[in-house]
PDB file of N, CA and C in Angstrom:
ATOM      1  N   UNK A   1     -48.625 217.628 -46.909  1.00  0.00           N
ATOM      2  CA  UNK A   1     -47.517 218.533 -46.658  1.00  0.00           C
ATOM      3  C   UNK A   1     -46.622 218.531 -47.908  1.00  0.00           C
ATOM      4  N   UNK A   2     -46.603 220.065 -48.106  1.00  0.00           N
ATOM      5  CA  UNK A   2     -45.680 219.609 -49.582  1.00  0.00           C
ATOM      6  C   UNK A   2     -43.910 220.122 -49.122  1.00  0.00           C
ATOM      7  N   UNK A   3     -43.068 219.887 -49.593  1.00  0.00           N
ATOM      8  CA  UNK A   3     -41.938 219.480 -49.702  1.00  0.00           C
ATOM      9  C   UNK A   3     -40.990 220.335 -49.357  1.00  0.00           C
ATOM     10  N   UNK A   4     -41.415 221.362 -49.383  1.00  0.00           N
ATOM     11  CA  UNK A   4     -40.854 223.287 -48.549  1.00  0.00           C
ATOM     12  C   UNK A   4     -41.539 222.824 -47.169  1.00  0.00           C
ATOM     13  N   UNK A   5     -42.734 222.903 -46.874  1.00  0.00           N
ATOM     14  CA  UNK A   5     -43.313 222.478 -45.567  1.00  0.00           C
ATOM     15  C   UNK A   5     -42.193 221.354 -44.612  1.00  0.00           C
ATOM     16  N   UNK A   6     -42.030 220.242 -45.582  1.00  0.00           N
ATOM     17  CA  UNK A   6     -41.586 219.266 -45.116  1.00  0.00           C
ATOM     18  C   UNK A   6     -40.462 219.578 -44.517  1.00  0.00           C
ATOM     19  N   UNK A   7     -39.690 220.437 -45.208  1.00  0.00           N
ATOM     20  CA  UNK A   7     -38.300 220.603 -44.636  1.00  0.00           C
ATOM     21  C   UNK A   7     -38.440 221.647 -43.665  1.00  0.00           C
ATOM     22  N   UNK A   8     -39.167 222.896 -43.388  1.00  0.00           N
ATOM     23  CA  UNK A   8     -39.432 223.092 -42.198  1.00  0.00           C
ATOM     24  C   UNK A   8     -40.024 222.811 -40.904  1.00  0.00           C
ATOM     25  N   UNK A   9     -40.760 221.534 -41.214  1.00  0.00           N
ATOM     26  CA  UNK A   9     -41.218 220.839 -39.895  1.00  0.00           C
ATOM     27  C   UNK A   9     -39.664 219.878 -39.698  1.00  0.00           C
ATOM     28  N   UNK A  10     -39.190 219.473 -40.352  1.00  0.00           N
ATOM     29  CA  UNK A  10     -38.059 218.676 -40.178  1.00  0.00           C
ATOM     30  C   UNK A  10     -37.326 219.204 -39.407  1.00  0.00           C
ATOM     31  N   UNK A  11     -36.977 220.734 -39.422  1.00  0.00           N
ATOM     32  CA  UNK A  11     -35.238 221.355 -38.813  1.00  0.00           C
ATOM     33  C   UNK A  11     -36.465 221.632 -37.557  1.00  0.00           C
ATOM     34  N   UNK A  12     -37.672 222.300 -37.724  1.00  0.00           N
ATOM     35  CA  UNK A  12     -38.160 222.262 -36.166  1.00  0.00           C
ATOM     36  C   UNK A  12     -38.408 221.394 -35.286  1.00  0.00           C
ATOM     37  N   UNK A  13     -38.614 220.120 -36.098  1.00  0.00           N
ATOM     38  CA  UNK A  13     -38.733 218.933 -35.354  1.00  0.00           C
ATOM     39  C   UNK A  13     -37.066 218.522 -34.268  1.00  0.00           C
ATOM     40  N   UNK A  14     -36.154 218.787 -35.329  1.00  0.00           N
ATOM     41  CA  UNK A  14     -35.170 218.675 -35.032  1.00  0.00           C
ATOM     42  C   UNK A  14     -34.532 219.221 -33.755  1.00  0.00           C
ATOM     43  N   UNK A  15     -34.390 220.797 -33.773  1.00  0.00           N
ATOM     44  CA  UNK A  15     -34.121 221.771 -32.988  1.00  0.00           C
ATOM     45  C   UNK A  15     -34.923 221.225 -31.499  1.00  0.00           C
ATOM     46  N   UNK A  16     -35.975 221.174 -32.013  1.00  0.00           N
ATOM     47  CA  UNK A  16     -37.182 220.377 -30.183  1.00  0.00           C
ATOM     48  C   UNK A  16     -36.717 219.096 -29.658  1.00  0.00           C
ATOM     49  N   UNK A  17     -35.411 218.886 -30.578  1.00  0.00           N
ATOM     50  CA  UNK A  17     -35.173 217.043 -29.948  1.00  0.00           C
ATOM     51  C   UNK A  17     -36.101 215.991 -30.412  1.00  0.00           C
ATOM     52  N   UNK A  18     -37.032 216.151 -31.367  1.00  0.00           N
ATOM     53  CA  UNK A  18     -38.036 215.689 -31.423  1.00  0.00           C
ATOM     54  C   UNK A  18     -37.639 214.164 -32.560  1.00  0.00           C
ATOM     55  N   UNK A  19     -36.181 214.601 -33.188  1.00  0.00           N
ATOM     56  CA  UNK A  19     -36.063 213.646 -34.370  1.00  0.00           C
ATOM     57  C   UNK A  19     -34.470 213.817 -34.418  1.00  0.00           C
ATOM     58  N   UNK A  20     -34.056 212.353 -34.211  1.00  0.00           N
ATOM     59  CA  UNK A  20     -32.736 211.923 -34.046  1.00  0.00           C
ATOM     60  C   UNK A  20     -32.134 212.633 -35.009  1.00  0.00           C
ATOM     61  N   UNK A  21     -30.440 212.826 -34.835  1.00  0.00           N
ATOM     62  CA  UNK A  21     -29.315 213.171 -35.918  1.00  0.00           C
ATOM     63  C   UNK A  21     -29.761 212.481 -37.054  1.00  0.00           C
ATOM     64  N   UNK A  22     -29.624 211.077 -36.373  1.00  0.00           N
ATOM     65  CA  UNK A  22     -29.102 210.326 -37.948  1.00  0.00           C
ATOM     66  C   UNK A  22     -30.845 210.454 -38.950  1.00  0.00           C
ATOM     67  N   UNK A  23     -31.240 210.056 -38.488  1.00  0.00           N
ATOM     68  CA  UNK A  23     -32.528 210.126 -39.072  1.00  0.00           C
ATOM     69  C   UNK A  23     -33.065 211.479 -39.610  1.00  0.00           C
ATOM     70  N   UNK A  24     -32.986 212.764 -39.133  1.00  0.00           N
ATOM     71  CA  UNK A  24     -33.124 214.117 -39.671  1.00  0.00           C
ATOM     72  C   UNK A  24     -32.231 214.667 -40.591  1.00  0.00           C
ATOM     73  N   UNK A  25     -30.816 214.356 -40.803  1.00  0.00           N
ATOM     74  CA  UNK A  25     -29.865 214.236 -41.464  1.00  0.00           C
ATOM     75  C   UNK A  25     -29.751 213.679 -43.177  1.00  0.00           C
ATOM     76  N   UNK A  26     -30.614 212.281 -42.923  1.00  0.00           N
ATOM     77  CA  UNK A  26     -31.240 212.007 -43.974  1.00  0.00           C
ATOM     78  C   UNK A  26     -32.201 211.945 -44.798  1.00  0.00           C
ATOM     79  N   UNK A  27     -33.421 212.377 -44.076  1.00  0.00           N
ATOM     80  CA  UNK A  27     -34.854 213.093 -44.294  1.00  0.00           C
ATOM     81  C   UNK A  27     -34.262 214.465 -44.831  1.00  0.00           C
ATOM     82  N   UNK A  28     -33.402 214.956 -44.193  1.00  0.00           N
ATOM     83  CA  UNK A  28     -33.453 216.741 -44.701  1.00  0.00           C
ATOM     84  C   UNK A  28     -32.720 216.833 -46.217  1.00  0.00           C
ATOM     85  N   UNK A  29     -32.036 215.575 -46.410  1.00  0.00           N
ATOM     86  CA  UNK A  29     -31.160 215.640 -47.685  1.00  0.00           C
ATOM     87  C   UNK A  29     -31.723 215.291 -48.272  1.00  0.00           C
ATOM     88  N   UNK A  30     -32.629 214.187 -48.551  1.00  0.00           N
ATOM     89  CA  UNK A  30     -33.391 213.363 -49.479  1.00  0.00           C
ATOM     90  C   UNK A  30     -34.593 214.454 -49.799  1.00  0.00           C
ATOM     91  N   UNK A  31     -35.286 215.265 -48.787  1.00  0.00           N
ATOM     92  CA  UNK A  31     -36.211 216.032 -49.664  1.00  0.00           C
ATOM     93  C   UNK A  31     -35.781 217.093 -50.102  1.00  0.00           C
ATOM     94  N   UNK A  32     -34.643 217.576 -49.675  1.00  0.00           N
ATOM     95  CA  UNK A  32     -34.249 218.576 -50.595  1.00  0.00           C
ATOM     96  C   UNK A  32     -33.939 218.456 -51.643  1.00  0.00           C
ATOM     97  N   UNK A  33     -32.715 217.362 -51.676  1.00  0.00           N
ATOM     98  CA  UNK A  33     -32.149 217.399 -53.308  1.00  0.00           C
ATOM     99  C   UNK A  33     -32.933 216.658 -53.860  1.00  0.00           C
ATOM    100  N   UNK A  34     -34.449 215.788 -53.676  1.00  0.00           N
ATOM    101  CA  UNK A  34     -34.949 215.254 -54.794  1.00  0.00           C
ATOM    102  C   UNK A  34     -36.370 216.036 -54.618  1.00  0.00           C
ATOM    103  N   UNK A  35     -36.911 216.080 -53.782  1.00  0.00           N
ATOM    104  CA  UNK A  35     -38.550 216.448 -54.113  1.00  0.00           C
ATOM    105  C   UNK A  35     -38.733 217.646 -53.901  1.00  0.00           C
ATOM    106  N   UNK A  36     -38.042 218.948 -53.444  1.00  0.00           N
ATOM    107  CA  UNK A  36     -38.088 220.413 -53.609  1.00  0.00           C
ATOM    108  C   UNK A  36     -37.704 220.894 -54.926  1.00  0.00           C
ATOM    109  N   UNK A  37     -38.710 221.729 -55.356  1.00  0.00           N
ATOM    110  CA  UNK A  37     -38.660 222.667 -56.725  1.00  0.00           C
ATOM    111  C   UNK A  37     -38.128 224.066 -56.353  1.00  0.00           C
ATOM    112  N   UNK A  38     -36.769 223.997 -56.373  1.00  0.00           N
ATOM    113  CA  UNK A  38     -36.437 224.675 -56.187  1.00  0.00           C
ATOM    114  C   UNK A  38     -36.578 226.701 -56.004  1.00  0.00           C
ATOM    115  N   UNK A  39     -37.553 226.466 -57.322  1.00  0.00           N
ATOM    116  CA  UNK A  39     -38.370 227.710 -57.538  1.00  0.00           C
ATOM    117  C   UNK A  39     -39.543 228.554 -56.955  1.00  0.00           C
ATOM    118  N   UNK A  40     -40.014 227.193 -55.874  1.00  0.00           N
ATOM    119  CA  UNK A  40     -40.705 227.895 -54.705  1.00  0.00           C
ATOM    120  C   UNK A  40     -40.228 228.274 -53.648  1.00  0.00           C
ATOM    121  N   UNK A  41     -38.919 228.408 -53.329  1.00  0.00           N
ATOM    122  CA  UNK A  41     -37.943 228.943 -52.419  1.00  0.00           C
ATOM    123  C   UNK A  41     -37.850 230.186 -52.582  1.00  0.00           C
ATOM    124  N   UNK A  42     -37.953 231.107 -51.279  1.00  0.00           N
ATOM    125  CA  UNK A  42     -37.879 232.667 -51.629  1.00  0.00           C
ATOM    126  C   UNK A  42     -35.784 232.417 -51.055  1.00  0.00           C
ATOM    127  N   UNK A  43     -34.892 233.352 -51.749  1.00  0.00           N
ATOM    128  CA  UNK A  43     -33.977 233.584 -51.848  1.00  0.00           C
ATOM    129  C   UNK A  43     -33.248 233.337 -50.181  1.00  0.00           C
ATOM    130  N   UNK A  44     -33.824 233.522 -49.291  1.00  0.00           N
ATOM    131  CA  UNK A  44     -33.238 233.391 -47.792  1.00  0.00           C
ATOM    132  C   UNK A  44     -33.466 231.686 -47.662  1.00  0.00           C
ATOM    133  N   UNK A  45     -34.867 230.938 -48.195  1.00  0.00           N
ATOM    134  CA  UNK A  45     -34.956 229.919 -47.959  1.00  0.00           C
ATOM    135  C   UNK A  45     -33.666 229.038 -48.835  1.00  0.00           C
ATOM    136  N   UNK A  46     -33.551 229.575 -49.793  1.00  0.00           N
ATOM    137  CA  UNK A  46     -32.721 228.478 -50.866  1.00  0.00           C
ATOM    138  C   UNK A  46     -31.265 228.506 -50.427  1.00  0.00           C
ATOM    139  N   UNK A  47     -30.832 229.808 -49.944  1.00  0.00           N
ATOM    140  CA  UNK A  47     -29.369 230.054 -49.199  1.00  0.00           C
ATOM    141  C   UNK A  47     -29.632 229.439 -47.960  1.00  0.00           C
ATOM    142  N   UNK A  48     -30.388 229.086 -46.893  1.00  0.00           N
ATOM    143  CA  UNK A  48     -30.278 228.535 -45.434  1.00  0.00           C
ATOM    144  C   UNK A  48     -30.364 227.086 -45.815  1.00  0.00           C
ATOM    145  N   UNK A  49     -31.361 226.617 -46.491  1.00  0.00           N
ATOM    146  CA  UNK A  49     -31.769 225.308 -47.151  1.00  0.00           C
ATOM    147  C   UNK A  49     -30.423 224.752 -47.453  1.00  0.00           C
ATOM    148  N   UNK A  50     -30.204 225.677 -48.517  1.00  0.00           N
ATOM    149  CA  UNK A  50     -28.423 224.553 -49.219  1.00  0.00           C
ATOM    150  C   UNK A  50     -27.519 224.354 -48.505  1.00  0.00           C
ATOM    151  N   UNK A  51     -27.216 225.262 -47.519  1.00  0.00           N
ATOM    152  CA  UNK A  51     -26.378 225.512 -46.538  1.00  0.00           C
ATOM    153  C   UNK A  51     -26.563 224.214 -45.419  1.00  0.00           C
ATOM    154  N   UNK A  52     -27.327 224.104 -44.850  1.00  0.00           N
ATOM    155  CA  UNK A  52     -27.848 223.158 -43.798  1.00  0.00           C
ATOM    156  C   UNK A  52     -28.031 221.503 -44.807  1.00  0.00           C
ATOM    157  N   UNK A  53     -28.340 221.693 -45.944  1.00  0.00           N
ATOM    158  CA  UNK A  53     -27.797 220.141 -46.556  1.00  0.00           C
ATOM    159  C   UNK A  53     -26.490 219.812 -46.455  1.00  0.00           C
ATOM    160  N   UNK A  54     -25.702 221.025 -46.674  1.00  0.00           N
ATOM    161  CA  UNK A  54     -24.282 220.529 -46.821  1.00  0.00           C
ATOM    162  C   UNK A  54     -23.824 219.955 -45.870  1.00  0.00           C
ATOM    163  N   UNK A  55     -24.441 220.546 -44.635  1.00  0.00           N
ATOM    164  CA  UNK A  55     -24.260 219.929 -43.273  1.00  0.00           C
ATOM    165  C   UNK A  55     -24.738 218.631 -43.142  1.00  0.00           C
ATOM    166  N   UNK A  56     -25.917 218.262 -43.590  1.00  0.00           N
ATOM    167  CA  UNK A  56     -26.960 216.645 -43.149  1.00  0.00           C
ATOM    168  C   UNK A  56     -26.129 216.231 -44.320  1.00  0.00           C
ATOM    169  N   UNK A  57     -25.821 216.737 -45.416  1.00  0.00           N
ATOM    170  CA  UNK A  57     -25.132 214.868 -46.148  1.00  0.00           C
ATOM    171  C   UNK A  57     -23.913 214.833 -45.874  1.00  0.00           C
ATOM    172  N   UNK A  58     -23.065 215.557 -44.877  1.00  0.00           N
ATOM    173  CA  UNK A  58     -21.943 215.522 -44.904  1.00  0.00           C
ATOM    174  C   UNK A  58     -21.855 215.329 -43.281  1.00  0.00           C
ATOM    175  N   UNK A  59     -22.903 214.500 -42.459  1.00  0.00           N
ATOM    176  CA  UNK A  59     -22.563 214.431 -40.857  1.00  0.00           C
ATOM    177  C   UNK A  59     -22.407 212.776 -40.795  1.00  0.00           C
ATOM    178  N   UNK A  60     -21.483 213.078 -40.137  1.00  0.00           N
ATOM    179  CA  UNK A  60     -20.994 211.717 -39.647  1.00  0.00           C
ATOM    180  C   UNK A  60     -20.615 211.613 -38.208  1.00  0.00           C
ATOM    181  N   UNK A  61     -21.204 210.302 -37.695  1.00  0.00           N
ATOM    182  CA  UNK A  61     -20.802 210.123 -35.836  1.00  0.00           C
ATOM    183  C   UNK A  61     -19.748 209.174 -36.045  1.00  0.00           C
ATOM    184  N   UNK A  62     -18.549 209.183 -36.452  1.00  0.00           N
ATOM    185  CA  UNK A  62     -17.548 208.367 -36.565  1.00  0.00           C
ATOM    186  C   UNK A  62     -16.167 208.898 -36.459  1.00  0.00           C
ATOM    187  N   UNK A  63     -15.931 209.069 -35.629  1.00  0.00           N
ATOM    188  CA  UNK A  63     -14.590 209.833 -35.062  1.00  0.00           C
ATOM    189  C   UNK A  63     -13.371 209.373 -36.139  1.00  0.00           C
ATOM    190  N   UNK A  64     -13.461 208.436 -36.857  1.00  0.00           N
ATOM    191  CA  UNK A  64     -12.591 208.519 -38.388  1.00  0.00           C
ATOM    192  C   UNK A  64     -12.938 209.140 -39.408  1.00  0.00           C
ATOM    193  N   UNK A  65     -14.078 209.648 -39.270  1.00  0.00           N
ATOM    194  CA  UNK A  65     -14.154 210.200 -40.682  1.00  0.00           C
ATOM    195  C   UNK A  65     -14.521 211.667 -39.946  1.00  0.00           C
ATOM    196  N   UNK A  66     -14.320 211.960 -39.019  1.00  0.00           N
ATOM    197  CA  UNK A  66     -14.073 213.293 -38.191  1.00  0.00           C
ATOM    198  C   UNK A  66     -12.578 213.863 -38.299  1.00  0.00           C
ATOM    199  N   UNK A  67     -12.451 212.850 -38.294  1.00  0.00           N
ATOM    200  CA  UNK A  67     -10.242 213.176 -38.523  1.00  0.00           C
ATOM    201  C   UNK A  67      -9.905 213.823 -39.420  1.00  0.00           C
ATOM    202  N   UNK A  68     -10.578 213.623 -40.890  1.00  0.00           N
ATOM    203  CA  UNK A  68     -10.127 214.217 -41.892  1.00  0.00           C
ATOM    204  C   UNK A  68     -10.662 215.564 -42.244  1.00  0.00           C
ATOM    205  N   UNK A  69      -9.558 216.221 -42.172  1.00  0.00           N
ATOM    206  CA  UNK A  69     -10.429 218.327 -41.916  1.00  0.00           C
ATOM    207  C   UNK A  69     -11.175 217.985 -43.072  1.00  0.00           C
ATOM    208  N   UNK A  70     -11.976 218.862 -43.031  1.00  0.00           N
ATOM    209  CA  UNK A  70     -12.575 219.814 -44.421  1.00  0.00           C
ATOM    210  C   UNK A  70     -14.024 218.663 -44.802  1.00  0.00           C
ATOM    211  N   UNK A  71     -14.153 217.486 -44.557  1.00  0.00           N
ATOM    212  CA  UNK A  71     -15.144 216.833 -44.935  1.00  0.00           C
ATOM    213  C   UNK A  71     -16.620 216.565 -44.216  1.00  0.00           C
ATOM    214  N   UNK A  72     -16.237 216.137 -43.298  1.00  0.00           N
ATOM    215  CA  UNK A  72     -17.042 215.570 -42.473  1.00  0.00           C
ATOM    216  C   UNK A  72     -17.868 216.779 -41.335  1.00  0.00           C
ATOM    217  N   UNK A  73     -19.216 216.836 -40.803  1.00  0.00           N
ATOM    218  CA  UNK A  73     -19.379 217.697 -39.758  1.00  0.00           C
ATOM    219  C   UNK A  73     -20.234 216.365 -38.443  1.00  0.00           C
ATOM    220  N   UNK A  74     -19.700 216.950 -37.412  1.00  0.00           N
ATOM    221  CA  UNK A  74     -20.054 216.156 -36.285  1.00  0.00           C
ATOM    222  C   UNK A  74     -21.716 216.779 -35.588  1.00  0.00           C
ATOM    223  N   UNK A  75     -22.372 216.264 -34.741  1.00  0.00           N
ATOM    224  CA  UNK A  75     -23.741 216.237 -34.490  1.00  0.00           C
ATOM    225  C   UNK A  75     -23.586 217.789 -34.021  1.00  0.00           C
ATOM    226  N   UNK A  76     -22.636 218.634 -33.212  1.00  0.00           N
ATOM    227  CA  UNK A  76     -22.729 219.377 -32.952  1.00  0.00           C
ATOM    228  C   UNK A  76     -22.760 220.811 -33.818  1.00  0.00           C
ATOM    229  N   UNK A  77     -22.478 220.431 -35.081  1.00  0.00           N
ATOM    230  CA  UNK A  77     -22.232 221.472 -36.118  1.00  0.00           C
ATOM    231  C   UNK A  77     -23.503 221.365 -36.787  1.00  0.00           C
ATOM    232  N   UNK A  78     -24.195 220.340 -36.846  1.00  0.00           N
ATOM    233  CA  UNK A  78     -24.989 220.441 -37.398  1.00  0.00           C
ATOM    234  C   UNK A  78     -26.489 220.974 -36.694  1.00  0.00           C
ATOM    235  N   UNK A  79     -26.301 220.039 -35.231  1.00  0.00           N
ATOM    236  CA  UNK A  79     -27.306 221.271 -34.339  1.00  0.00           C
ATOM    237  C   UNK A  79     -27.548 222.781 -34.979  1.00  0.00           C
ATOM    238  N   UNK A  80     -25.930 222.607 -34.386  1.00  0.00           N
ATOM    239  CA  UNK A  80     -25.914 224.575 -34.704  1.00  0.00           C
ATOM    240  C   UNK A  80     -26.065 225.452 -35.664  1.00  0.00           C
ATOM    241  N   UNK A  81     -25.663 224.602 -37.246  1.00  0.00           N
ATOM    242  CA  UNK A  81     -26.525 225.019 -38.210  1.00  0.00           C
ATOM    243  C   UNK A  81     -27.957 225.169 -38.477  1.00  0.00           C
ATOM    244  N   UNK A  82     -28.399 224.237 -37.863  1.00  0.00           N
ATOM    245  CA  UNK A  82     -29.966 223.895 -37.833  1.00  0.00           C
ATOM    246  C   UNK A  82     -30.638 225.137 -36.500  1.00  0.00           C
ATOM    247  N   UNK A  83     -29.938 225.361 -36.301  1.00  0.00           N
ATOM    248  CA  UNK A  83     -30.596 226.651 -35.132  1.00  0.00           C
ATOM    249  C   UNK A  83     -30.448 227.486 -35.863  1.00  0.00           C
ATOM    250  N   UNK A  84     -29.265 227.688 -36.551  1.00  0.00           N
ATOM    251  CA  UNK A  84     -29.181 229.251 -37.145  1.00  0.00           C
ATOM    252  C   UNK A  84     -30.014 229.623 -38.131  1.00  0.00           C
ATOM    253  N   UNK A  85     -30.369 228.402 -38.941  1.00  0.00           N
ATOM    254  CA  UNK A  85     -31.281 228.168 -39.985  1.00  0.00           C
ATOM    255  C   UNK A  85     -32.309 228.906 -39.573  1.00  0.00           C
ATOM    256  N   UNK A  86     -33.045 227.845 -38.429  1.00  0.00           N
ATOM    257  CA  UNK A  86     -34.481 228.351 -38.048  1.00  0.00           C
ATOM    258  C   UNK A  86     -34.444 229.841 -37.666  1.00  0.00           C
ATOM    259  N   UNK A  87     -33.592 230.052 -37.040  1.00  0.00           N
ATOM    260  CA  UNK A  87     -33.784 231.813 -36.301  1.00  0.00           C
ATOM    261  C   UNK A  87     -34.142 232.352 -37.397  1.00  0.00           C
ATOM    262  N   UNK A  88     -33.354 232.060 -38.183  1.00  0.00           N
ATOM    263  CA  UNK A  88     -32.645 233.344 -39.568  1.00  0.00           C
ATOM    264  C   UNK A  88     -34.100 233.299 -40.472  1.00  0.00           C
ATOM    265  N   UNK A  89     -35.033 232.147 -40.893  1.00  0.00           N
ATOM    266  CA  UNK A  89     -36.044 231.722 -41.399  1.00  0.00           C
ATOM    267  C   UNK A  89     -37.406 232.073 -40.991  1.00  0.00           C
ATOM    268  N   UNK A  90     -37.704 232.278 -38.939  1.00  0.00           N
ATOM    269  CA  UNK A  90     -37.955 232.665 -38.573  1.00  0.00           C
ATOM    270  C   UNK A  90     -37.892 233.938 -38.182  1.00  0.00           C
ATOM    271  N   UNK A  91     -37.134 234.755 -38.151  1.00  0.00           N
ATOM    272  CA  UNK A  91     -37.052 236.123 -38.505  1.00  0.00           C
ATOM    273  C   UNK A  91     -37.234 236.713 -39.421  1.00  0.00           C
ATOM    274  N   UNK A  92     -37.245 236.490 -40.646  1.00  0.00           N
ATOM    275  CA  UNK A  92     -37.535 236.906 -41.883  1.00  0.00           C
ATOM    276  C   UNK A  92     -39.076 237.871 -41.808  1.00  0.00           C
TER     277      UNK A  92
END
């Protein structure tokens, strides 16, 4: 499975319940920002892709670091990014 693959079995794995927050959160960041070439991304993938990292390296289950606006996203934001992802990816 190469590394575009990877990250779409990941958010589907995800979306099915199939693979915890914390653990999909950090799988989805680590292959993006290190082992995706960016250049095999068609233009919808690289905008949903970056978008939904910002979400997995920036989720936290810690109601202190939830406090502070603007940083942090909680399990539920990131669900919901990760749905919108797939639709939007899947519709294409």
């Amino acid at each position: 499975m190469n590394p575009r693959e990877k990250l779409y079995y990941l958010v589907e794995k995800f979306i099915k319940e199939e693979y915890h927050i914390d653990l999909f959160c950090d799988e989805f960041t680590v292959v993006y920002n290190t082992e995706v070439d960016y250049n095999v991304l068609n233009n919808i993938e690289k905008t949903c892709f970056a978008e939904l990292c910002e979400f997995t390296a920036r989720y936290s289950p810690v109601e202190e670091d939830l406090a502070i606006p603007n940083v942090y996203f909680n399990a539920e934001q990131v669900k919901d990014k990760a749905n919108y992802v797939y639709n939007k990816l899947m519709s294409k």
